[in-house]
N, C-alpha and C. Protein backbone atom coordinates (compact mmCIF):
# COMPACT_ATOMS: atom_id res chain seq x y z
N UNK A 1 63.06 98.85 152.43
CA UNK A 1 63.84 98.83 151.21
C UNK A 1 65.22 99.46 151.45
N UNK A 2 65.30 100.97 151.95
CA UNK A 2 66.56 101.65 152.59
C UNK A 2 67.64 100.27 153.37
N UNK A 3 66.76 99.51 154.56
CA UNK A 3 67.81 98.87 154.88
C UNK A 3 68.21 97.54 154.47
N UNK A 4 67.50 97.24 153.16
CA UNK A 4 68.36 96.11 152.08
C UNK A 4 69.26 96.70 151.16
N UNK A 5 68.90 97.95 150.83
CA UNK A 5 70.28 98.22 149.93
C UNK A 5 71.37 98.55 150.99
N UNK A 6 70.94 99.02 151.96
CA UNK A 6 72.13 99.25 152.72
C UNK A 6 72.92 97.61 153.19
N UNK A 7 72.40 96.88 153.43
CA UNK A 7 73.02 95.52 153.13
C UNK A 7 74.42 94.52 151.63
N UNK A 8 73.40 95.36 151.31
CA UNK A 8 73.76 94.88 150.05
C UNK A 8 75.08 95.62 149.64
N UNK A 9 75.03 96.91 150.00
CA UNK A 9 76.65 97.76 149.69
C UNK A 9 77.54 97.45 150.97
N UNK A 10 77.14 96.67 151.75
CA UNK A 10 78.40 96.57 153.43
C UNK A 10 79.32 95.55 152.66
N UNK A 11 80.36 95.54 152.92
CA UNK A 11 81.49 94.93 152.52
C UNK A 11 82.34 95.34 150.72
N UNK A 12 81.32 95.99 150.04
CA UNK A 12 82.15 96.41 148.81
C UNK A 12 82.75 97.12 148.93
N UNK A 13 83.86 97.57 148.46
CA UNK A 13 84.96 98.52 148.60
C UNK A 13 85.76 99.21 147.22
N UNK A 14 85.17 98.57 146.40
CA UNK A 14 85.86 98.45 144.96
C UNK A 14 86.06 97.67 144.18
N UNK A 15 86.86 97.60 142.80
CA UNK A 15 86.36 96.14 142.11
C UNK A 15 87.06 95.24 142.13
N UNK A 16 87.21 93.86 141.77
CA UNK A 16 87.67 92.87 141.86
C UNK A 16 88.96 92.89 140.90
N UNK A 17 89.95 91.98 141.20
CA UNK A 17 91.07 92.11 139.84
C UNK A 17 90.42 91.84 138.70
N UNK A 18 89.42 90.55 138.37
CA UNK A 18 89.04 90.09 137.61
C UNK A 18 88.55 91.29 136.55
N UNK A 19 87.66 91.66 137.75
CA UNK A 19 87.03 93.27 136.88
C UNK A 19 87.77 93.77 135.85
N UNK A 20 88.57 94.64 136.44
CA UNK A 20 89.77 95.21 136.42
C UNK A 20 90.73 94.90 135.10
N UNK A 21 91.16 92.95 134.76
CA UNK A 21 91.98 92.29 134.21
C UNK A 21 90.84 92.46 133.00
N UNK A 22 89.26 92.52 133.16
CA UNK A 22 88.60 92.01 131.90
C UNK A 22 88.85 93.75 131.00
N UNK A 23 88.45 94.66 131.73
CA UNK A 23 88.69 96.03 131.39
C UNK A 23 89.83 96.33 130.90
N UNK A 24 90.98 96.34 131.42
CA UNK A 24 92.35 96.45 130.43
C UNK A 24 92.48 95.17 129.63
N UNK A 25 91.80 94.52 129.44
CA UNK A 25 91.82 93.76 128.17
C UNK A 25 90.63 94.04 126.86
N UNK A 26 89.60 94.98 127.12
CA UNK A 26 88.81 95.47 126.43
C UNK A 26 89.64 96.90 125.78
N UNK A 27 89.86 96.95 126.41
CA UNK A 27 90.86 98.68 126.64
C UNK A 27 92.29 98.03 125.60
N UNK A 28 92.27 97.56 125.58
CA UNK A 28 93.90 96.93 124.60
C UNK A 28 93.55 96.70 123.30
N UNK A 29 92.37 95.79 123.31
CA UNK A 29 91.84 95.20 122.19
C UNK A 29 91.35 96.43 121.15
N UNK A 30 90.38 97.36 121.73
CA UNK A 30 90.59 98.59 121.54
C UNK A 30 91.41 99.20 120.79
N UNK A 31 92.67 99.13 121.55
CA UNK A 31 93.71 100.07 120.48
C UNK A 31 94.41 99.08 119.55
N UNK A 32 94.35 97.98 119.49
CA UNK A 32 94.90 97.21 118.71
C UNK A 32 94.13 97.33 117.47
N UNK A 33 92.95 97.74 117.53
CA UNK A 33 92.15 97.97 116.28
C UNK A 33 92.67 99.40 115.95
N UNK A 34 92.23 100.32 116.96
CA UNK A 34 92.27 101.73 116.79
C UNK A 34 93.91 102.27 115.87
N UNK A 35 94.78 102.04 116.62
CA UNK A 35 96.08 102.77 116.62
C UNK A 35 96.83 102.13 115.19
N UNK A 36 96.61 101.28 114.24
CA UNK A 36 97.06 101.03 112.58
C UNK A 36 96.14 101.79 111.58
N UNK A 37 94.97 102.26 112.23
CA UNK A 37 94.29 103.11 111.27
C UNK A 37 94.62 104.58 111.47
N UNK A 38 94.96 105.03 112.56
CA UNK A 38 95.07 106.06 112.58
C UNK A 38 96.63 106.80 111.54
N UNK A 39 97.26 105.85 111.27
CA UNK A 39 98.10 105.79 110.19
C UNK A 39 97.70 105.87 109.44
N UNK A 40 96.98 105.26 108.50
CA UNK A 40 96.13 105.30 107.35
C UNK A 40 95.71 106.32 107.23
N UNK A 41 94.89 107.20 108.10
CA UNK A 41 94.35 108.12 108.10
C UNK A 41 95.17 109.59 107.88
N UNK A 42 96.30 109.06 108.42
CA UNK A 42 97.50 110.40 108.43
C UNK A 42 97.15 110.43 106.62
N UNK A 43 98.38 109.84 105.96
CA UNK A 43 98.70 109.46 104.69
C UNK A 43 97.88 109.29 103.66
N UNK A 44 96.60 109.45 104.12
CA UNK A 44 95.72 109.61 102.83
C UNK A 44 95.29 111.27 103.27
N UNK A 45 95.27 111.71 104.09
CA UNK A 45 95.36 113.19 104.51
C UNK A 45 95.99 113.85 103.67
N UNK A 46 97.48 113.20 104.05
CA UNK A 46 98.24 114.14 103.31
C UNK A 46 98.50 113.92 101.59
N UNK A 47 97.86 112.63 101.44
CA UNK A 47 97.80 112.96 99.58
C UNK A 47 96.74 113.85 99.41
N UNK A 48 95.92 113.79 100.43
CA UNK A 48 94.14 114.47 99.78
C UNK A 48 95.00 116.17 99.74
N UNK A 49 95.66 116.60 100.55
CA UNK A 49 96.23 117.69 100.55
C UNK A 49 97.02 118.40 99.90
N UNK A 50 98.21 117.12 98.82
CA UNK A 50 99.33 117.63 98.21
C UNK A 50 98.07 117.56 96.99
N UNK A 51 97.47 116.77 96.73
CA UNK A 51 96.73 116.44 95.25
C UNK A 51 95.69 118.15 95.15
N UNK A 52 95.81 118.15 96.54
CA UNK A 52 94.85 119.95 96.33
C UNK A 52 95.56 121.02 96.22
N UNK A 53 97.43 120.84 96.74
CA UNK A 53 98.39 121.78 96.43
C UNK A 53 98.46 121.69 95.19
N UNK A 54 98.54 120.61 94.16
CA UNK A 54 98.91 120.41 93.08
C UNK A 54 97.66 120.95 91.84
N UNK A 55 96.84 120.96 92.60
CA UNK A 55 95.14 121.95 91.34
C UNK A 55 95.38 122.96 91.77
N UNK A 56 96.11 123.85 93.27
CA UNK A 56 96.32 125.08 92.96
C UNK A 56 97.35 125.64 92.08
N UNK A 57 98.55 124.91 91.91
CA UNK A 57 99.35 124.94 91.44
C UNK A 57 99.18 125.12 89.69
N UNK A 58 98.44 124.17 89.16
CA UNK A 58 97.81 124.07 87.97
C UNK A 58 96.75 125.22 87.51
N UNK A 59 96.32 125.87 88.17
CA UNK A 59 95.27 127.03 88.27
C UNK A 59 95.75 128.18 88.35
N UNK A 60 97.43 128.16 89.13
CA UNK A 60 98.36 129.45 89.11
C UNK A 60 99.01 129.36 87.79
N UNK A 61 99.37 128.24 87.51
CA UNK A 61 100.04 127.97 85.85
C UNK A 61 99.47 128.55 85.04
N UNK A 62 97.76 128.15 84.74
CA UNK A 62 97.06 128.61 83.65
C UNK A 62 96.81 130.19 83.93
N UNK A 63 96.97 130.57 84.74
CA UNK A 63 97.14 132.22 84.87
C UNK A 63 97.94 132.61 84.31
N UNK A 64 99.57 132.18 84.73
CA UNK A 64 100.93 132.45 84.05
C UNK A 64 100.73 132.46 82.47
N UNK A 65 100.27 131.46 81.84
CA UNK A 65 100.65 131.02 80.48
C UNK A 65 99.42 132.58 79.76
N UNK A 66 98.23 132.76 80.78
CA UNK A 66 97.52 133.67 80.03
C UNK A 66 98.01 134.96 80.12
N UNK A 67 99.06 135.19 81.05
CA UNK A 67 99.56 136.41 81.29
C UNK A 67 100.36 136.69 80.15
N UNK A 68 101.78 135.68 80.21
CA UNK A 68 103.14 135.63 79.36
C UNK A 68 102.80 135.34 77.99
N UNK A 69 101.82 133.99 77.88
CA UNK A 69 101.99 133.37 76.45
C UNK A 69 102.61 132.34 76.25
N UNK A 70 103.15 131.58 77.87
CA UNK A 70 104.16 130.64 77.73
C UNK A 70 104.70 129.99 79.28
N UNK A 71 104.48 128.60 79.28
CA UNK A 71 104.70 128.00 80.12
C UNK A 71 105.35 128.05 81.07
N UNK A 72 105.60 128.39 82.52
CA UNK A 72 106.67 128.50 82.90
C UNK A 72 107.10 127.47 83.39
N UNK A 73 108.66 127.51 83.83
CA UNK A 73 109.38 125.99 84.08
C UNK A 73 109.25 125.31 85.39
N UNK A 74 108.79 126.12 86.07
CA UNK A 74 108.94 125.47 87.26
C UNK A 74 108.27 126.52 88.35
N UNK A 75 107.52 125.64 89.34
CA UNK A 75 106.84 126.93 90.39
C UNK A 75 107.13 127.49 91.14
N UNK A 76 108.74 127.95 91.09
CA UNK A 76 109.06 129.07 91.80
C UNK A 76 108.88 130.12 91.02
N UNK A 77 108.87 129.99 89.65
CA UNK A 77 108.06 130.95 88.52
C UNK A 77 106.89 131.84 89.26
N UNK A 78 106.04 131.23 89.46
CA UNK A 78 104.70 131.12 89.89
C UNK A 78 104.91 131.72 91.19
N UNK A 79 105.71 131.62 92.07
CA UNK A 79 105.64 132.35 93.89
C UNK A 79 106.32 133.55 93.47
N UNK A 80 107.19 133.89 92.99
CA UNK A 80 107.91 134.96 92.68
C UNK A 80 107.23 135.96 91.54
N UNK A 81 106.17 135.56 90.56
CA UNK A 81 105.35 136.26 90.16
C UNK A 81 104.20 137.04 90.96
N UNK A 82 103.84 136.25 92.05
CA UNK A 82 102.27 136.43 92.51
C UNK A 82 101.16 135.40 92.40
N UNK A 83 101.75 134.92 91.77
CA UNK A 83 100.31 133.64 90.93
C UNK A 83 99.95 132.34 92.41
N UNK A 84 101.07 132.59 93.02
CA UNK A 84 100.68 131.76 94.12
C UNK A 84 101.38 132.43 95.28
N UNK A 85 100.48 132.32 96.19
CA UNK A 85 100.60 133.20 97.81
C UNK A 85 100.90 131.96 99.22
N UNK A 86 102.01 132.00 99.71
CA UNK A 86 102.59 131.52 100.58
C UNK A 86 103.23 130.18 100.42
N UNK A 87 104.21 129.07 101.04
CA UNK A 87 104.56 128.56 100.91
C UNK A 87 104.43 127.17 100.53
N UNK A 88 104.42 126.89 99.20
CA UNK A 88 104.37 125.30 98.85
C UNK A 88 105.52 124.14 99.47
N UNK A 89 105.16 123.12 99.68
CA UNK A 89 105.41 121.89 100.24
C UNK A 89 106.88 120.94 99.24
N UNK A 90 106.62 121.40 98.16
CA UNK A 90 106.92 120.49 97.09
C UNK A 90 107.32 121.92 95.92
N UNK A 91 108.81 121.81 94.95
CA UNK A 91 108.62 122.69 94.20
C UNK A 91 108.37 121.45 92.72
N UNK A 92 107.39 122.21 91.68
CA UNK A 92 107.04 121.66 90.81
C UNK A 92 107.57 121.90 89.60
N UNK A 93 107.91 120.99 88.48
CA UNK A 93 108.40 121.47 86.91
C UNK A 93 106.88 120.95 86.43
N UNK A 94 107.45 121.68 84.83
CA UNK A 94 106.57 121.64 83.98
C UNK A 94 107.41 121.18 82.56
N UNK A 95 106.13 120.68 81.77
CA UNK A 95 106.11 120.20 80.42
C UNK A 95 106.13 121.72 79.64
N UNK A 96 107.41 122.59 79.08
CA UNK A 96 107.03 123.72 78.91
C UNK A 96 106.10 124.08 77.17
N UNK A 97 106.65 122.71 76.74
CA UNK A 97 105.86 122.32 75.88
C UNK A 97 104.07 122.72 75.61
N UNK A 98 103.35 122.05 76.51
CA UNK A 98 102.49 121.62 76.57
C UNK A 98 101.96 121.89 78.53
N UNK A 99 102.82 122.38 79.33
CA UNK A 99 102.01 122.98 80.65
C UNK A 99 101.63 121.98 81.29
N UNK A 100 102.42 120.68 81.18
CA UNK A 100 101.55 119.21 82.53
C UNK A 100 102.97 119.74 82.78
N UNK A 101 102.38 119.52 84.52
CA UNK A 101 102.81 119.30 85.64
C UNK A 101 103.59 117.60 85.69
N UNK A 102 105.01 117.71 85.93
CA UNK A 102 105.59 116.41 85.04
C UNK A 102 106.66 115.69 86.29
N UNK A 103 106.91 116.87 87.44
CA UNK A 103 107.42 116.38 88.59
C UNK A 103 107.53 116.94 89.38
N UNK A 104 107.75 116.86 90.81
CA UNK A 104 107.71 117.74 92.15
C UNK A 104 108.42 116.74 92.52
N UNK A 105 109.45 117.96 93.75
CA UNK A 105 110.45 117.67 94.54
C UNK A 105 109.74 118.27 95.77
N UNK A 106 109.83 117.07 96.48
CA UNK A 106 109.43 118.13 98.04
C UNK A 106 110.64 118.63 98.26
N UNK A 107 109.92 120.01 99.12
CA UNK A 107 110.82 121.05 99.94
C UNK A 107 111.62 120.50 101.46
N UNK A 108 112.04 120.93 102.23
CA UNK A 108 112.32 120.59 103.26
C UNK A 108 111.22 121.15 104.18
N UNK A 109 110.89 119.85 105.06
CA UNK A 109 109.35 120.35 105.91
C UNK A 109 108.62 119.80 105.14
N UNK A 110 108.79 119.20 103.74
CA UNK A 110 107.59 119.04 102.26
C UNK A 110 106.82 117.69 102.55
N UNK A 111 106.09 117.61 101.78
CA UNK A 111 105.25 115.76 102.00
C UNK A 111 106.45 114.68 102.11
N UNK A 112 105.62 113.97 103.42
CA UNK A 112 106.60 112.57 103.52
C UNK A 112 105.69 111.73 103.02
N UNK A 113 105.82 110.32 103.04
CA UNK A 113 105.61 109.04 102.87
C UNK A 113 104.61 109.13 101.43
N UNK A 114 104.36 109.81 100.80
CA UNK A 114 104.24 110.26 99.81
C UNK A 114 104.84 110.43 98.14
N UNK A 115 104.46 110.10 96.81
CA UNK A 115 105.37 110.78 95.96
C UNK A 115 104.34 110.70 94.91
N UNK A 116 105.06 111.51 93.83
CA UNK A 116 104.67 112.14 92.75
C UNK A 116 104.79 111.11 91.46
N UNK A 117 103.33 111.18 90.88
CA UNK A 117 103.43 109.45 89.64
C UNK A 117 102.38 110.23 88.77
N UNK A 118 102.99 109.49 87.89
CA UNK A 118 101.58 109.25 86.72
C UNK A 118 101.71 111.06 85.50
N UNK A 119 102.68 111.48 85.89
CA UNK A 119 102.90 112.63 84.77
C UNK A 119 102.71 112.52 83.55
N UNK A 120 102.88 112.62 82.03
CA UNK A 120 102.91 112.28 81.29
C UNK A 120 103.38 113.57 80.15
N UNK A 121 104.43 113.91 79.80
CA UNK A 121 104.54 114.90 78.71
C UNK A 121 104.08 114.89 77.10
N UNK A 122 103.46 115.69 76.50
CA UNK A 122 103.37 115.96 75.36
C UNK A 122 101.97 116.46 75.01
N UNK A 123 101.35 116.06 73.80
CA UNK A 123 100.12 117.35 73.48
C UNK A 123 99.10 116.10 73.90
N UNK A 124 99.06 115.32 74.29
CA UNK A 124 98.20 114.25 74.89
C UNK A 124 98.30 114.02 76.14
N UNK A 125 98.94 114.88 76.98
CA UNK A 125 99.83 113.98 78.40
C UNK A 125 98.43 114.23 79.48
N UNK A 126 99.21 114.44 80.78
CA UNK A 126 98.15 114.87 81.70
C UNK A 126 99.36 115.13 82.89
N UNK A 127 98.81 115.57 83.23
CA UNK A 127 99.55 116.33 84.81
C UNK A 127 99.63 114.99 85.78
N UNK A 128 100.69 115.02 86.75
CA UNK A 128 100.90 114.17 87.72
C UNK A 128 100.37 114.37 88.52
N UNK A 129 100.14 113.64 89.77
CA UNK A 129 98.99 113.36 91.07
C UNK A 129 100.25 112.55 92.03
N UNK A 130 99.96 112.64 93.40
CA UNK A 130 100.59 112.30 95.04
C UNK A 130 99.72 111.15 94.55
N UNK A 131 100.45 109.95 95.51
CA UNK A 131 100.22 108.82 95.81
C UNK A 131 100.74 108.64 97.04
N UNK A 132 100.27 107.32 97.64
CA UNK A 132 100.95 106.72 98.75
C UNK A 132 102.27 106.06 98.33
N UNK A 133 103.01 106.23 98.71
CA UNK A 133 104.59 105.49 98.65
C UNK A 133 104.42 104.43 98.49
């Protein structure tokens, strides 16, 4: 048995182009699937992230309003009080009316490909939410 496999490996040396040509074409096909999702994946990241900056944000508000008695205008209110600890992405206004969250400006460094929709002011409104661009 030893000296048929040893037969059998005399003359190989490595693989054929063919090999080779079928493998970097598996290997391509590959990323041709792979590498447009991984985009996708960025950008819904980063809404899942601003939309979770934006409930902390809303959670530091309703602190403010129980502290003061009154809405504040905008969330540098909120960093310069205490109500929120380290640096937001985006600075936010408010409905001072009524306390929805009604627009955000990103910061510099702030969310890209990203923006801010769906606000709504008054005693019926609702707070705005990140979307995909």
């Amino acid at each position: 048995m030893e000296k048929f496999m040893k037969m059998m490996h005399r003359g190989e040396k490595g693989f054929t182009l063919i090999e080779l040509l079928i493998v970097i074409a598996i290997l391509g096909i590959i990323a041709a699937v792979v590498i447009p999702n991984i985009a996708g994946f960025l950008i819904s990241g980063q809404v899942a992230a601003a939309n979770t900056e934006v409930e902390n944000v809303k959670t530091a508000e309703l602190g403010y309003f129980a502290n003061y008695n009154v809405w504040p205008v905008d969330s540098t209110n909120l960093t310069a009080t205490g109500y929120i600890s380290g640096v937001l992405k985006a600075v936010y206004t408010f409905d001072t009316s009524y306390g929805w969250a009604t627009n955000a400006t990103p910061t510099v460094g702030g969310w890209s490909g990203i923006v801010f929709t769906g606000s709504v002011p008054g005693a019926s409104g609702q707070h705005g939410h990140w979307a995909k661009a």
